[in-house]
N, C-alpha and C. Protein backbone atom coordinates (compact mmCIF):
# COMPACT_ATOMS: atom_id res chain seq x y z
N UNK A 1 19.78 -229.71 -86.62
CA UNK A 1 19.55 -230.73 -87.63
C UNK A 1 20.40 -230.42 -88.86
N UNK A 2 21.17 -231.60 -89.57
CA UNK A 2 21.80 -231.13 -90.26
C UNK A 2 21.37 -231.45 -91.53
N UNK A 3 21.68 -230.29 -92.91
CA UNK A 3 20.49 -229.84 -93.94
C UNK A 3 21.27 -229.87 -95.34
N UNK A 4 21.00 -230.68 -96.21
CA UNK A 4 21.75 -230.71 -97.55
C UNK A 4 22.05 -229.28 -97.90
N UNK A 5 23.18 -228.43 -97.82
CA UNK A 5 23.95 -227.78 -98.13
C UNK A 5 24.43 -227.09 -99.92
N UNK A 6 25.14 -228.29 -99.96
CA UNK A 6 25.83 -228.42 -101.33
C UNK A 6 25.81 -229.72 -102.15
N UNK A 7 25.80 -229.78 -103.36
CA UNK A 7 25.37 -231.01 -103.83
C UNK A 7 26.00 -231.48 -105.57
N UNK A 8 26.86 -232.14 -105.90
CA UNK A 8 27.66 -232.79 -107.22
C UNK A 8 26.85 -233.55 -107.94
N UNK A 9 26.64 -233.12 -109.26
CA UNK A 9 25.29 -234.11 -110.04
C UNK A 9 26.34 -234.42 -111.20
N UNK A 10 26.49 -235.94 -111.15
CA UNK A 10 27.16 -236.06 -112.81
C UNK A 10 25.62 -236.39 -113.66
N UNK A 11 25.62 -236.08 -114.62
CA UNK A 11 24.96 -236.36 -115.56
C UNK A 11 23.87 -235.42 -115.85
N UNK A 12 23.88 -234.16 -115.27
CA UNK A 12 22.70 -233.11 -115.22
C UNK A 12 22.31 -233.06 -116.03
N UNK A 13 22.72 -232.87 -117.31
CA UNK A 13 21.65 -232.78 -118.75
C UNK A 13 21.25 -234.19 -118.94
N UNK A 14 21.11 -235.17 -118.64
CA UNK A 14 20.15 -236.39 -118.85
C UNK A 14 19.07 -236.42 -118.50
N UNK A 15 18.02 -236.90 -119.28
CA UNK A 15 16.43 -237.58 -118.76
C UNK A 15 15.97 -236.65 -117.72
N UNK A 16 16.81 -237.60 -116.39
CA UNK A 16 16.24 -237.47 -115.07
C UNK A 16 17.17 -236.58 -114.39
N UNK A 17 18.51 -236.36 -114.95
CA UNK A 17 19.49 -235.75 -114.37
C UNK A 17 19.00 -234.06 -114.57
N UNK A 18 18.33 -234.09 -115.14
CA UNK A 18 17.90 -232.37 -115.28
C UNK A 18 17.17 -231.72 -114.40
N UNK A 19 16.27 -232.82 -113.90
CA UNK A 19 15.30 -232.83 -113.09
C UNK A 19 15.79 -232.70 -111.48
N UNK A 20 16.66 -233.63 -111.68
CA UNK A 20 17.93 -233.44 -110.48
C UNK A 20 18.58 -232.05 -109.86
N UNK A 21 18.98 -231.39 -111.13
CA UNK A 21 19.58 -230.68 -110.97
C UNK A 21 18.50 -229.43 -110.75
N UNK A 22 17.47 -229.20 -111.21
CA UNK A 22 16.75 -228.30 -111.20
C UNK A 22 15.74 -227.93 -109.45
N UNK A 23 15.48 -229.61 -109.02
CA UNK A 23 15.03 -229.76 -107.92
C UNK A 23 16.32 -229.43 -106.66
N UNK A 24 17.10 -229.49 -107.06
CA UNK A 24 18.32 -229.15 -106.00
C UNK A 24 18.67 -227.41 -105.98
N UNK A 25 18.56 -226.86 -107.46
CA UNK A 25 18.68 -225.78 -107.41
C UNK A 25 17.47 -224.68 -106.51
N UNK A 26 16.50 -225.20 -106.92
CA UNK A 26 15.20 -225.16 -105.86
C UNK A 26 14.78 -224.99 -104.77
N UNK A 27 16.04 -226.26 -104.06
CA UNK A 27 15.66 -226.57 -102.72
C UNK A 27 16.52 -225.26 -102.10
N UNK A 28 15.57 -224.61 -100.43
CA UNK A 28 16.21 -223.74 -100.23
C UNK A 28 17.57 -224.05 -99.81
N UNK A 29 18.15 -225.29 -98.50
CA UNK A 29 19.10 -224.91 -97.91
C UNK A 29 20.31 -225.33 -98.75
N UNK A 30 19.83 -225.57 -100.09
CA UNK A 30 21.61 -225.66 -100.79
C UNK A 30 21.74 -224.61 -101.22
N UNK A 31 23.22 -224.11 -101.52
CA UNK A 31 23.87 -223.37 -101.11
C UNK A 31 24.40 -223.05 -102.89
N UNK A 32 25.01 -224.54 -103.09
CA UNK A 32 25.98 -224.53 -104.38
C UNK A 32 25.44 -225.79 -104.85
N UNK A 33 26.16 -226.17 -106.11
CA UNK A 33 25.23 -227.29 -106.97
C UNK A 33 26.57 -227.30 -108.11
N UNK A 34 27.16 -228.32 -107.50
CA UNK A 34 28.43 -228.83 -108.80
C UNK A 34 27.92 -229.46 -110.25
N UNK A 35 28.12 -229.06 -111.10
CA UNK A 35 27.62 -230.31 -112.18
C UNK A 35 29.10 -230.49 -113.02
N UNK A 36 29.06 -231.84 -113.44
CA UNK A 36 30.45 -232.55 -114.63
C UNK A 36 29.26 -232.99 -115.86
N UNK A 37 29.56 -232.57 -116.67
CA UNK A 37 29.15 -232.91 -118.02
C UNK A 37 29.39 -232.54 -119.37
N UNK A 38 29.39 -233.27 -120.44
CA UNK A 38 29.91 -232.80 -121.61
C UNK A 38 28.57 -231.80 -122.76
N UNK A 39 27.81 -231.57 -121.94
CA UNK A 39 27.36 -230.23 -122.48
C UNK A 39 26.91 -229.14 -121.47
N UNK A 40 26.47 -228.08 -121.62
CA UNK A 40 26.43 -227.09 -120.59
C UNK A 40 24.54 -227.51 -120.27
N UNK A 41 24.19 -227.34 -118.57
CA UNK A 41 23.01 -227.61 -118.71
C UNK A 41 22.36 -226.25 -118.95
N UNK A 42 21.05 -226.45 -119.28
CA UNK A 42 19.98 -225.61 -119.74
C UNK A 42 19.64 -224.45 -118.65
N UNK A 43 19.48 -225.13 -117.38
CA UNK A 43 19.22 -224.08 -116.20
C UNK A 43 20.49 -223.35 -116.15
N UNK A 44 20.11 -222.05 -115.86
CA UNK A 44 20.95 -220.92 -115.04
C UNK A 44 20.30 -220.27 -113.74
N UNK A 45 21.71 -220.65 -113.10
CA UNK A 45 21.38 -220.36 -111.52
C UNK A 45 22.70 -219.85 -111.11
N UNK A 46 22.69 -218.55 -110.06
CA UNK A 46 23.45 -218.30 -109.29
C UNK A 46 24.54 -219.44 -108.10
N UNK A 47 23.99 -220.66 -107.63
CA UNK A 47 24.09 -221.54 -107.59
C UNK A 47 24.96 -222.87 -107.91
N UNK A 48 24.90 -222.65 -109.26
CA UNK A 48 25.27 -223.28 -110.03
C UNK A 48 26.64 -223.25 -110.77
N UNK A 49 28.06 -224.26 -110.17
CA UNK A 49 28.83 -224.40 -110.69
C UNK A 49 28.97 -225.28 -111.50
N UNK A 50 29.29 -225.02 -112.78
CA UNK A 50 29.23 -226.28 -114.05
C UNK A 50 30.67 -226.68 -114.80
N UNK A 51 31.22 -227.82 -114.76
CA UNK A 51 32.24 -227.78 -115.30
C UNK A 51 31.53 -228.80 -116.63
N UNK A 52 32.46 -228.23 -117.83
CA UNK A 52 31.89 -228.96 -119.12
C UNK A 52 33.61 -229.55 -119.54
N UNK A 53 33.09 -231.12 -119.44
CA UNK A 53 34.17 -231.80 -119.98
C UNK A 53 33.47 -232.55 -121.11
N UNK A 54 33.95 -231.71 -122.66
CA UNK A 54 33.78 -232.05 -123.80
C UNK A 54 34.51 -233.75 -124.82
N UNK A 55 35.64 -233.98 -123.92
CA UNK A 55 36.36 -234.97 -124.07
C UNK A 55 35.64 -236.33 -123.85
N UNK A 56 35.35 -236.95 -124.36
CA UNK A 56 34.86 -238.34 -124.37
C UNK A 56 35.41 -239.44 -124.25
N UNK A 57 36.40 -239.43 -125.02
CA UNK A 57 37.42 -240.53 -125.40
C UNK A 57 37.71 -242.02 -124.34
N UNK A 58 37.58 -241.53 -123.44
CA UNK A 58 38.06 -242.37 -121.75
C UNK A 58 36.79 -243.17 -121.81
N UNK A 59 35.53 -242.55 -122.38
CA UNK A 59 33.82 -243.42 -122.09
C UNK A 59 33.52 -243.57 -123.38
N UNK A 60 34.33 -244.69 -124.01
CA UNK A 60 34.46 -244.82 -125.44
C UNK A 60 33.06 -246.40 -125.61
N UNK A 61 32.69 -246.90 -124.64
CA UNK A 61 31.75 -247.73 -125.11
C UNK A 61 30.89 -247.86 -123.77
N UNK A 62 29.87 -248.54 -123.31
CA UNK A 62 28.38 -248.63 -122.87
C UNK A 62 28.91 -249.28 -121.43
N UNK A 63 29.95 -249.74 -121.34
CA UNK A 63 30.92 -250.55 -120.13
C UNK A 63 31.39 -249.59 -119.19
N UNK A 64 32.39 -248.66 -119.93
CA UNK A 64 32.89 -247.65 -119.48
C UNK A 64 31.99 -246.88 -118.66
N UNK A 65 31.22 -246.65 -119.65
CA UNK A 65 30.26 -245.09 -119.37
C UNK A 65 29.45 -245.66 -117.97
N UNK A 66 28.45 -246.86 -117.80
CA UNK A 66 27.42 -247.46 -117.27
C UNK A 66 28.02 -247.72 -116.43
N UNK A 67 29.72 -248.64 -115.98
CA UNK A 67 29.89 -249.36 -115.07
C UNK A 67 31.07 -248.43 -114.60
N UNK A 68 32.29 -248.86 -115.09
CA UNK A 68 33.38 -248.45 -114.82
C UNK A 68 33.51 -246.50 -114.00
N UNK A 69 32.77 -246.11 -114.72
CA UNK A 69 32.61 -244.45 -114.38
C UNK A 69 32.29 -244.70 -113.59
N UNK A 70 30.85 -244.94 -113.28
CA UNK A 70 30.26 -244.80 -112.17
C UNK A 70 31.16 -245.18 -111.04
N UNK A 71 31.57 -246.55 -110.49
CA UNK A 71 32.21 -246.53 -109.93
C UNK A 71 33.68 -246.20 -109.44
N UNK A 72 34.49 -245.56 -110.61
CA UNK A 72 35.18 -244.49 -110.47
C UNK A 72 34.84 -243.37 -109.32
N UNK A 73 33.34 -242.74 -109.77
CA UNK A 73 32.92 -241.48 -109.13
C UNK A 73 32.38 -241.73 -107.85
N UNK A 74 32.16 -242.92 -107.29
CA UNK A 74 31.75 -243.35 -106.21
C UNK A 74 33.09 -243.58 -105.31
N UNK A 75 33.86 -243.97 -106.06
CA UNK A 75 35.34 -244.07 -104.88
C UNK A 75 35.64 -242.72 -104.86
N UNK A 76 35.92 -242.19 -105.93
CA UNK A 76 36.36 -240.50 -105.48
C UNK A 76 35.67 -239.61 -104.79
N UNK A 77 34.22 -240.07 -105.05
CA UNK A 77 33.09 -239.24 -103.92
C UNK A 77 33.53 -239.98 -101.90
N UNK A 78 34.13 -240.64 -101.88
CA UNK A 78 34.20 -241.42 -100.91
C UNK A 78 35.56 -240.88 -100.50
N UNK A 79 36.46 -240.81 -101.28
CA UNK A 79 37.76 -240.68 -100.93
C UNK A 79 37.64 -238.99 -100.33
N UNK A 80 36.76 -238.39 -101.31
CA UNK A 80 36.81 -236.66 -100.74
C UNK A 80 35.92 -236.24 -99.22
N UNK A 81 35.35 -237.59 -98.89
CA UNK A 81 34.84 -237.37 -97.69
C UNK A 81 33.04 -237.20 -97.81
N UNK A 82 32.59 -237.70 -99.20
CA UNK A 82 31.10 -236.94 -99.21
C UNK A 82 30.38 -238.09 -98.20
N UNK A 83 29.37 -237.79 -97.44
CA UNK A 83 28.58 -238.80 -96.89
C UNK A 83 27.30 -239.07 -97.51
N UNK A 84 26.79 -237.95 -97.86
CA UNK A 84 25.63 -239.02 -98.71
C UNK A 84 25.65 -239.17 -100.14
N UNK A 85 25.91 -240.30 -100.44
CA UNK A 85 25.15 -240.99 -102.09
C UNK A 85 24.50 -240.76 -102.91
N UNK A 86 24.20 -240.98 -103.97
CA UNK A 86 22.61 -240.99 -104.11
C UNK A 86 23.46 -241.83 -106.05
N UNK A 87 22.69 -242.69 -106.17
CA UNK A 87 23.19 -243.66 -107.48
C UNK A 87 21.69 -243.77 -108.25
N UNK A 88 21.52 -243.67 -109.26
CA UNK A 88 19.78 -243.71 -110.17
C UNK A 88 20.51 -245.28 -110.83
N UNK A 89 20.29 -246.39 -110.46
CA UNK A 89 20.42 -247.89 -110.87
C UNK A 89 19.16 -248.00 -111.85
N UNK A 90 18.65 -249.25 -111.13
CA UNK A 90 17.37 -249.62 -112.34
C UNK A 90 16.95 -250.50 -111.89
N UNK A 91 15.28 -251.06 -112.22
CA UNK A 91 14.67 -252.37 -111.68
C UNK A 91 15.32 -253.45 -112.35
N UNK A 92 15.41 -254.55 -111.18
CA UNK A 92 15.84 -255.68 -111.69
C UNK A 92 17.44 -255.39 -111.38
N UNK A 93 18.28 -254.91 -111.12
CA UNK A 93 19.40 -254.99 -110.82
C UNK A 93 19.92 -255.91 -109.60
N UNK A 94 19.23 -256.45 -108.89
CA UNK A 94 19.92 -257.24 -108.06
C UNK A 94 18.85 -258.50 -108.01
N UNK A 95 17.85 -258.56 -109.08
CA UNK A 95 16.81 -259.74 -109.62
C UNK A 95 18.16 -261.13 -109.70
N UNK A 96 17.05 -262.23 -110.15
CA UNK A 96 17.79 -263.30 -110.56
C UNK A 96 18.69 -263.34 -111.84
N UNK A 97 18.00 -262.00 -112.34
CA UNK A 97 18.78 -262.01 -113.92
C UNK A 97 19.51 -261.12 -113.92
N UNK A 98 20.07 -260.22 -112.61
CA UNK A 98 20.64 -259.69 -112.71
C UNK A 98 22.12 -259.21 -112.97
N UNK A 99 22.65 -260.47 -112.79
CA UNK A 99 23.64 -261.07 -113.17
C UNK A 99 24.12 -261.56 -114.32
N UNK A 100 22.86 -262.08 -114.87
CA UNK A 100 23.30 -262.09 -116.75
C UNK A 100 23.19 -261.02 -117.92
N UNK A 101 21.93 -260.53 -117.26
CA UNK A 101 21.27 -258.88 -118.22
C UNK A 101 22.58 -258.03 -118.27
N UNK A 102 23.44 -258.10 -119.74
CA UNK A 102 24.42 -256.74 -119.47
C UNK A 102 24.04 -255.50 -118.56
N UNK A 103 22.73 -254.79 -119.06
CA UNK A 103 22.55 -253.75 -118.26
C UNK A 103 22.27 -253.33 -116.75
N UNK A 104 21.50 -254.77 -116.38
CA UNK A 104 21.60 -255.13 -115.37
C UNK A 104 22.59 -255.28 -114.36
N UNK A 105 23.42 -256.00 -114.90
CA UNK A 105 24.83 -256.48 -114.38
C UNK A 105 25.33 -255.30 -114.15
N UNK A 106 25.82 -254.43 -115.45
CA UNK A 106 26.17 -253.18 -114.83
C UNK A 106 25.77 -252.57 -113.99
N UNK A 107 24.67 -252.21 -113.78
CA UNK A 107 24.11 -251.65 -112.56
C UNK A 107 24.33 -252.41 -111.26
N UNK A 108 24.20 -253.24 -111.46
CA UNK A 108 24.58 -254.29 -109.85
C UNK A 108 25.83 -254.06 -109.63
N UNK A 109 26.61 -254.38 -110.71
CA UNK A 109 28.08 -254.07 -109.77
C UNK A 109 28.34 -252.37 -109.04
N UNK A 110 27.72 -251.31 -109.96
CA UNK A 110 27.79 -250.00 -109.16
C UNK A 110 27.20 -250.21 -107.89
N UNK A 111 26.15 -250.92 -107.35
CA UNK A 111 25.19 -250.73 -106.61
C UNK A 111 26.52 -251.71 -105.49
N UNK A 112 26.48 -252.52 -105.83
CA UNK A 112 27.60 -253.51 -104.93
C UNK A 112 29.10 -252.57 -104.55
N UNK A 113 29.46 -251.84 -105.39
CA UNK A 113 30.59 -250.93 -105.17
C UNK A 113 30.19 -250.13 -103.82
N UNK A 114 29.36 -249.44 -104.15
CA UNK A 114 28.49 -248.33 -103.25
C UNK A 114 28.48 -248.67 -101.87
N UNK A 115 27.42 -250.22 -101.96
CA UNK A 115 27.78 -250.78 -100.75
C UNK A 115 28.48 -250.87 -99.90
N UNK A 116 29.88 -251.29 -100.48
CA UNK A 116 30.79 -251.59 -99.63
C UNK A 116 31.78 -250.52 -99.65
N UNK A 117 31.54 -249.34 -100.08
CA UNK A 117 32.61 -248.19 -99.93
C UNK A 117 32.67 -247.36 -98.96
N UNK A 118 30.83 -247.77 -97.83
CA UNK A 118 30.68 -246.86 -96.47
C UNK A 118 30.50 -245.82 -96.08
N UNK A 119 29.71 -245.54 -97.48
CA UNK A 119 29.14 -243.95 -97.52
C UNK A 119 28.16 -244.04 -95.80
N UNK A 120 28.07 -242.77 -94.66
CA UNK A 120 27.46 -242.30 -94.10
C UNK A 120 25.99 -242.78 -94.69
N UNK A 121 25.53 -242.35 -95.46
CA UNK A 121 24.80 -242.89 -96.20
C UNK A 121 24.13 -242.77 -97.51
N UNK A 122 24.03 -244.08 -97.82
CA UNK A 122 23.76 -244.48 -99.71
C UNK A 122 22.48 -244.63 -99.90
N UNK A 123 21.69 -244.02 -101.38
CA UNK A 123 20.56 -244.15 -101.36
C UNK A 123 20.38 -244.51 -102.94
N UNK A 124 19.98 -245.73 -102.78
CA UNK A 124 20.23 -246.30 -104.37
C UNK A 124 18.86 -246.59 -104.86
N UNK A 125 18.21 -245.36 -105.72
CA UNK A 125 16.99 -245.59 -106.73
C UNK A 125 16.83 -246.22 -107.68
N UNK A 126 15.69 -247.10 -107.80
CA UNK A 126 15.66 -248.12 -108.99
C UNK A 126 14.32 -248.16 -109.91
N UNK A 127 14.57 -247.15 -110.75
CA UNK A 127 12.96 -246.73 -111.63
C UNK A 127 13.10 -248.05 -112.39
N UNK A 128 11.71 -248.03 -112.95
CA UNK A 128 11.70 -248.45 -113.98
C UNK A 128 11.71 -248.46 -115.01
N UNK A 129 11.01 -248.11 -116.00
CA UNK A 129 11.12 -247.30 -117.69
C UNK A 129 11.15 -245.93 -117.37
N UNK A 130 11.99 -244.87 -117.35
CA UNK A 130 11.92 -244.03 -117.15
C UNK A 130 10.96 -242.85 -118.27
N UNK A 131 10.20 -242.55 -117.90
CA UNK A 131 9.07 -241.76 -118.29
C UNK A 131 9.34 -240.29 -119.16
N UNK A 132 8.68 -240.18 -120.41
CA UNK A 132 8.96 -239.03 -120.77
C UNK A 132 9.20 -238.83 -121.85
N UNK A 133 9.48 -237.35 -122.67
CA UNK A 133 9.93 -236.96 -123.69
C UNK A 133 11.36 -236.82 -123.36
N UNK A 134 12.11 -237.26 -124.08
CA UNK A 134 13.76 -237.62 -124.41
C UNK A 134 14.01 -236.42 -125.86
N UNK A 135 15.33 -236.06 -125.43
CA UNK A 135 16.12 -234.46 -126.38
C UNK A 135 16.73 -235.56 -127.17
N UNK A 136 16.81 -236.93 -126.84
CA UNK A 136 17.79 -238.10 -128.27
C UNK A 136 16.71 -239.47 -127.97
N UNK A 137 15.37 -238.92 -128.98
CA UNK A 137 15.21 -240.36 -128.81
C UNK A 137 15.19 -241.51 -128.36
N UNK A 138 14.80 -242.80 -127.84
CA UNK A 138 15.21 -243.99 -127.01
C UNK A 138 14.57 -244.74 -128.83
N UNK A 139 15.50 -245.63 -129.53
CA UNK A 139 14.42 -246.17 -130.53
C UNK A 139 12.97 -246.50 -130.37
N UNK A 140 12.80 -247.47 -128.96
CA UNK A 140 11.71 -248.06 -128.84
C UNK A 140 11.18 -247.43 -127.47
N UNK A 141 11.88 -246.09 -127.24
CA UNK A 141 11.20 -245.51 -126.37
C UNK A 141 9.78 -245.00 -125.72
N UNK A 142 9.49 -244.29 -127.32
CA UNK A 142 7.98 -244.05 -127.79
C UNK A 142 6.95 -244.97 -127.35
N UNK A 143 7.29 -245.79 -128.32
CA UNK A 143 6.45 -247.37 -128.02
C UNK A 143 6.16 -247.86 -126.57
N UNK A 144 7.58 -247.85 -125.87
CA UNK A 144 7.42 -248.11 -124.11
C UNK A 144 6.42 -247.22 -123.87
N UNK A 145 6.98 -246.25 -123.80
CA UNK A 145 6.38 -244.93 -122.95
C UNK A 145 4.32 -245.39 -123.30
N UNK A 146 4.06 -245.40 -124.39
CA UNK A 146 2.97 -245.78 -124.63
C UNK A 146 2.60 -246.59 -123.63
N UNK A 147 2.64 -247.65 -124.14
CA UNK A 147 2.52 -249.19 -123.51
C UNK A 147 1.89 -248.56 -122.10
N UNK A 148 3.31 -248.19 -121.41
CA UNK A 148 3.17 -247.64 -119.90
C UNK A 148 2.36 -246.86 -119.54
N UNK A 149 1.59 -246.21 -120.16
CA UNK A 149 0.90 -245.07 -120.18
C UNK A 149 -0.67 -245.60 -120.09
N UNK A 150 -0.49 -246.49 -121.22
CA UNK A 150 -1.68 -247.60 -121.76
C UNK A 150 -2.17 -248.14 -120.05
N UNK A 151 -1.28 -248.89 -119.79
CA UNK A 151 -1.39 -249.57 -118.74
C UNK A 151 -2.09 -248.95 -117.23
N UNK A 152 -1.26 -247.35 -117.58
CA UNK A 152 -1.81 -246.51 -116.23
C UNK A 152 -2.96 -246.12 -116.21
N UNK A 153 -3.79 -246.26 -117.41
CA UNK A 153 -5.37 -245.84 -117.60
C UNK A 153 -6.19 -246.74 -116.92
N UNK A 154 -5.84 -247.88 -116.84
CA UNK A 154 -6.10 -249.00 -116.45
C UNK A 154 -6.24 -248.84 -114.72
N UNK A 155 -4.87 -249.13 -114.41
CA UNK A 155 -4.75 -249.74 -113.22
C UNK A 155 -3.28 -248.60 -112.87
N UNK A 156 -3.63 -247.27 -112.02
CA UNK A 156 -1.93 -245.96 -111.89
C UNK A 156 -1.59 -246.82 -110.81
N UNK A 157 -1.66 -247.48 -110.20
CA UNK A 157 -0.51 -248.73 -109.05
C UNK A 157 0.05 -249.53 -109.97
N UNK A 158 -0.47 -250.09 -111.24
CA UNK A 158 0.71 -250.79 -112.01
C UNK A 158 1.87 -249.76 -112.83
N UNK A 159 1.14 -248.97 -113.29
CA UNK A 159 2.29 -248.37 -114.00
C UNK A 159 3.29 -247.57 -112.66
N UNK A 160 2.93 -246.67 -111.97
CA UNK A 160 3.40 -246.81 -110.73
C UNK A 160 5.13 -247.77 -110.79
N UNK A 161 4.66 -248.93 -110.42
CA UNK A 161 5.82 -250.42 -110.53
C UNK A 161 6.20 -250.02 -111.60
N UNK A 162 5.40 -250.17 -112.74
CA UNK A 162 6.62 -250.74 -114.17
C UNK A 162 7.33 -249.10 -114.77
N UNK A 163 7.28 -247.85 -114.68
CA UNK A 163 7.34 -246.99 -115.05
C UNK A 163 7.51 -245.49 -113.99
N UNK A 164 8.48 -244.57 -114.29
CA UNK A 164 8.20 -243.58 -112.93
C UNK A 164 8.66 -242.16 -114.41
N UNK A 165 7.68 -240.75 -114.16
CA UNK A 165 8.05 -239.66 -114.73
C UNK A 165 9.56 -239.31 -114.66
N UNK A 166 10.23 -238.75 -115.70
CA UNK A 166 11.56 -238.37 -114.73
C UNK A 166 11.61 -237.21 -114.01
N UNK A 167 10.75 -236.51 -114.12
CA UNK A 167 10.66 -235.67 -113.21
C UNK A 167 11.00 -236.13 -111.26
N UNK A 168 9.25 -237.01 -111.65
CA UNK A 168 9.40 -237.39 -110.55
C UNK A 168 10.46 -238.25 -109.92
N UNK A 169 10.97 -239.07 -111.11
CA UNK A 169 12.40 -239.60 -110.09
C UNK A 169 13.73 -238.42 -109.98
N UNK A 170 13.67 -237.06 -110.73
CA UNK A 170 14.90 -236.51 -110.19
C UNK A 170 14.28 -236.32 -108.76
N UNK A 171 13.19 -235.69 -108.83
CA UNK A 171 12.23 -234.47 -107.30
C UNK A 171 12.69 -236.11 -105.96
N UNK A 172 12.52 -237.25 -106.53
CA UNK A 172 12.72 -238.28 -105.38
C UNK A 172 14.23 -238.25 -104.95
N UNK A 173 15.09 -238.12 -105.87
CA UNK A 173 16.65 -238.48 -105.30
C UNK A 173 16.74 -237.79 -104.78
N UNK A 174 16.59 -236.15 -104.86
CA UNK A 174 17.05 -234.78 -104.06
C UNK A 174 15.94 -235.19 -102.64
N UNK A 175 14.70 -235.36 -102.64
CA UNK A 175 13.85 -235.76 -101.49
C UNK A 175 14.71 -237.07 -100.49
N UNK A 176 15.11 -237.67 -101.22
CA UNK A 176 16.23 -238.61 -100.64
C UNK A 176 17.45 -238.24 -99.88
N UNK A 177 18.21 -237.55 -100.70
CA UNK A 177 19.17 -237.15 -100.17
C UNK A 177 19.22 -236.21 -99.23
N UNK A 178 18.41 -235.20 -98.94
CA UNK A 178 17.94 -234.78 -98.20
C UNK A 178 17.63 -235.23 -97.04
N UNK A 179 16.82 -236.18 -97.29
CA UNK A 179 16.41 -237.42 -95.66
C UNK A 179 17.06 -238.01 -95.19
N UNK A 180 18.05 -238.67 -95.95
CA UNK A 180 19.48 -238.91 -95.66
C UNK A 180 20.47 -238.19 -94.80
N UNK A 181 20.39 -237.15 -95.48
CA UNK A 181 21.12 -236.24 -94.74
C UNK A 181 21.01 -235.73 -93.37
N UNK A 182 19.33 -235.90 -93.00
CA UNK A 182 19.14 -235.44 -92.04
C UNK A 182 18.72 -236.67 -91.14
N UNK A 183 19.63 -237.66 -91.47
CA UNK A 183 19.72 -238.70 -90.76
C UNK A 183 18.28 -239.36 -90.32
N UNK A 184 17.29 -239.37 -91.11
CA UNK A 184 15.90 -240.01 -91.15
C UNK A 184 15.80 -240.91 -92.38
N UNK A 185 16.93 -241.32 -93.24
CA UNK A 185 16.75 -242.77 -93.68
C UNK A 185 16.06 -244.00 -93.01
N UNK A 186 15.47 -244.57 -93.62
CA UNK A 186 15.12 -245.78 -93.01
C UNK A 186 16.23 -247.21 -92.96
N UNK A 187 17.18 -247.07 -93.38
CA UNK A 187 18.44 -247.93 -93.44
C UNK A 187 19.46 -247.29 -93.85
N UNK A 188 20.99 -247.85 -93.63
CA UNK A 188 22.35 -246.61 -93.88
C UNK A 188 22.12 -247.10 -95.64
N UNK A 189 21.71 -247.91 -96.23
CA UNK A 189 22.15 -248.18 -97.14
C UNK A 189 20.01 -248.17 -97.69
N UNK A 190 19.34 -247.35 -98.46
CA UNK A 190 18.38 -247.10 -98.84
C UNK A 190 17.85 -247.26 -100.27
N UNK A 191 16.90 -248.42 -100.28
CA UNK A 191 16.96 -248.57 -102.07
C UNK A 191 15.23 -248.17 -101.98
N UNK A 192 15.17 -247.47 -102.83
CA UNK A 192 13.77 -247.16 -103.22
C UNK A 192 13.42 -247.52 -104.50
N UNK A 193 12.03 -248.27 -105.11
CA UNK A 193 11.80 -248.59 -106.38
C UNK A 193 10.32 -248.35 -106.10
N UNK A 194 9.68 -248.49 -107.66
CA UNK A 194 8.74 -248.18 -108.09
C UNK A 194 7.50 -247.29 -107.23
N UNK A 195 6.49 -248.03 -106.33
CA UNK A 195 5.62 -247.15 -106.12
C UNK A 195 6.24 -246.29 -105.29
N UNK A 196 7.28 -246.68 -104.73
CA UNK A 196 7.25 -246.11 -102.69
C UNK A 196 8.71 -244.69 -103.58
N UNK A 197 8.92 -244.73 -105.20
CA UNK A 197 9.97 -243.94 -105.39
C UNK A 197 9.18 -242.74 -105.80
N UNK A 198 7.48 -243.32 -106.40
CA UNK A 198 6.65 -241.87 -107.23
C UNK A 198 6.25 -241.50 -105.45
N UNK A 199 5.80 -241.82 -104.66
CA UNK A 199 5.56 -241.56 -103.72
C UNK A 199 6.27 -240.52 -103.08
N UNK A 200 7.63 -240.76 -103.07
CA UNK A 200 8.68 -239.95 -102.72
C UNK A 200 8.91 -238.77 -103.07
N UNK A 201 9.09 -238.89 -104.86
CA UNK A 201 8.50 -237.68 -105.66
C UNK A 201 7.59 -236.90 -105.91
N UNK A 202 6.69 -237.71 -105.53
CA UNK A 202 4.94 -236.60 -105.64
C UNK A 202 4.95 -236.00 -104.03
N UNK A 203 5.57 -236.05 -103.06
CA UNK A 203 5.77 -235.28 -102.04
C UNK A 203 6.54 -234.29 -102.12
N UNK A 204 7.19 -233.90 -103.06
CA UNK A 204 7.98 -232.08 -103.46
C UNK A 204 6.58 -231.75 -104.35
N UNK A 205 6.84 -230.13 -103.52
CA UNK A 205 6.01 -229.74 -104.26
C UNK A 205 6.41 -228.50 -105.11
């Protein structure tokens, strides 16, 4: 059976990207753990190769960074031969509004790139408010996070949908990619959202 190995995280010091990186470092059968980012991450691991590209300039506005990169790193992940994927999109990206919502939009077109580039296989997660204490603030983050929280006292299957820990969505992508890998996807092309993504995540333990 074949067993996630080695594994390239852009964005490791983000939110969920930490979580990523930490759950991969974790897992036993990887080996090595690439990260690209413009600060050094927090974990130290034997493991762990980090390149820090301090230069910004090229991801000079919210287009660049959100759309254009991404799919940059998806053709070059493709061109070097990687087979499995793994893209953190967002709810509502391929909705009716997904097409007008800038942020949205951006995300759809990565997700549409992905598609058709023929990864072995792609596994495209779509949280929702992503959950948590943030190292930069979200302005109206606080406030969400509340709200969401509010809501889970209530009824944890709604917030569930509207909201996922980032923990739990890094512990889901690596649980993903993983399944992927070992060729037990449920489709070559795999989108997971809200409940069935904490689900995913609350199964690492």
């Amino acid at each position: 059976m074949t067993s996630l190995t080695s594994a390239a995280v852009f964005g490791s010091t983000g939110h969920s990207g930490q979580y990523i990186l930490a759950s991969l470092l974790a897992t036993e059968s990887v080996k090595t753990v690439y990260t690209f980012s413009r600060r050094a991450p927090k974990i130290e691991s034997p493991k762990l190769a980090a390149s820090i590209e301090r230069d910004n300039s090229s991801v000079s506005n919210k287009w660049k960074i959100d759309h254009d990169l991404n799919v940059e790193l998806a053709k070059a992940a493709r061109e070097a031969g990687v087979k499995t994927y793994v893209f953190i999109s967002g709810a509502g990206a391929r909705s009716a509004l997904g097409a007008y919502v800038p942020d949205m939009k951006m995300k759809r077109g990565v997700e549409e790139t992905i598609e058709k580039l023929g990864f072995d296989h792609a596994v495209i997660l779509r949280p929702g408010m992503i959950l948590g204490r943030r190292e930069t603030p979200h302005p109206i983050g606080p406030l969400l996070n509340s709200i969401i929280y509010g809501v889970g006292s209530i009824a944890k299957s709604l917030q569930d949908k509207l909201g996922q820990e980032a923990e739990v969505v890094g512990k889901a992508a690596v649980q993903a990619a993983q399944t992927a890998t070992e060729g037990k996807a449920p489709s070559k092309v795999w989108v997971i959202e809200g409940s069935d993504l904490v689900k995913l995540g609350n199964s690492v333990q």
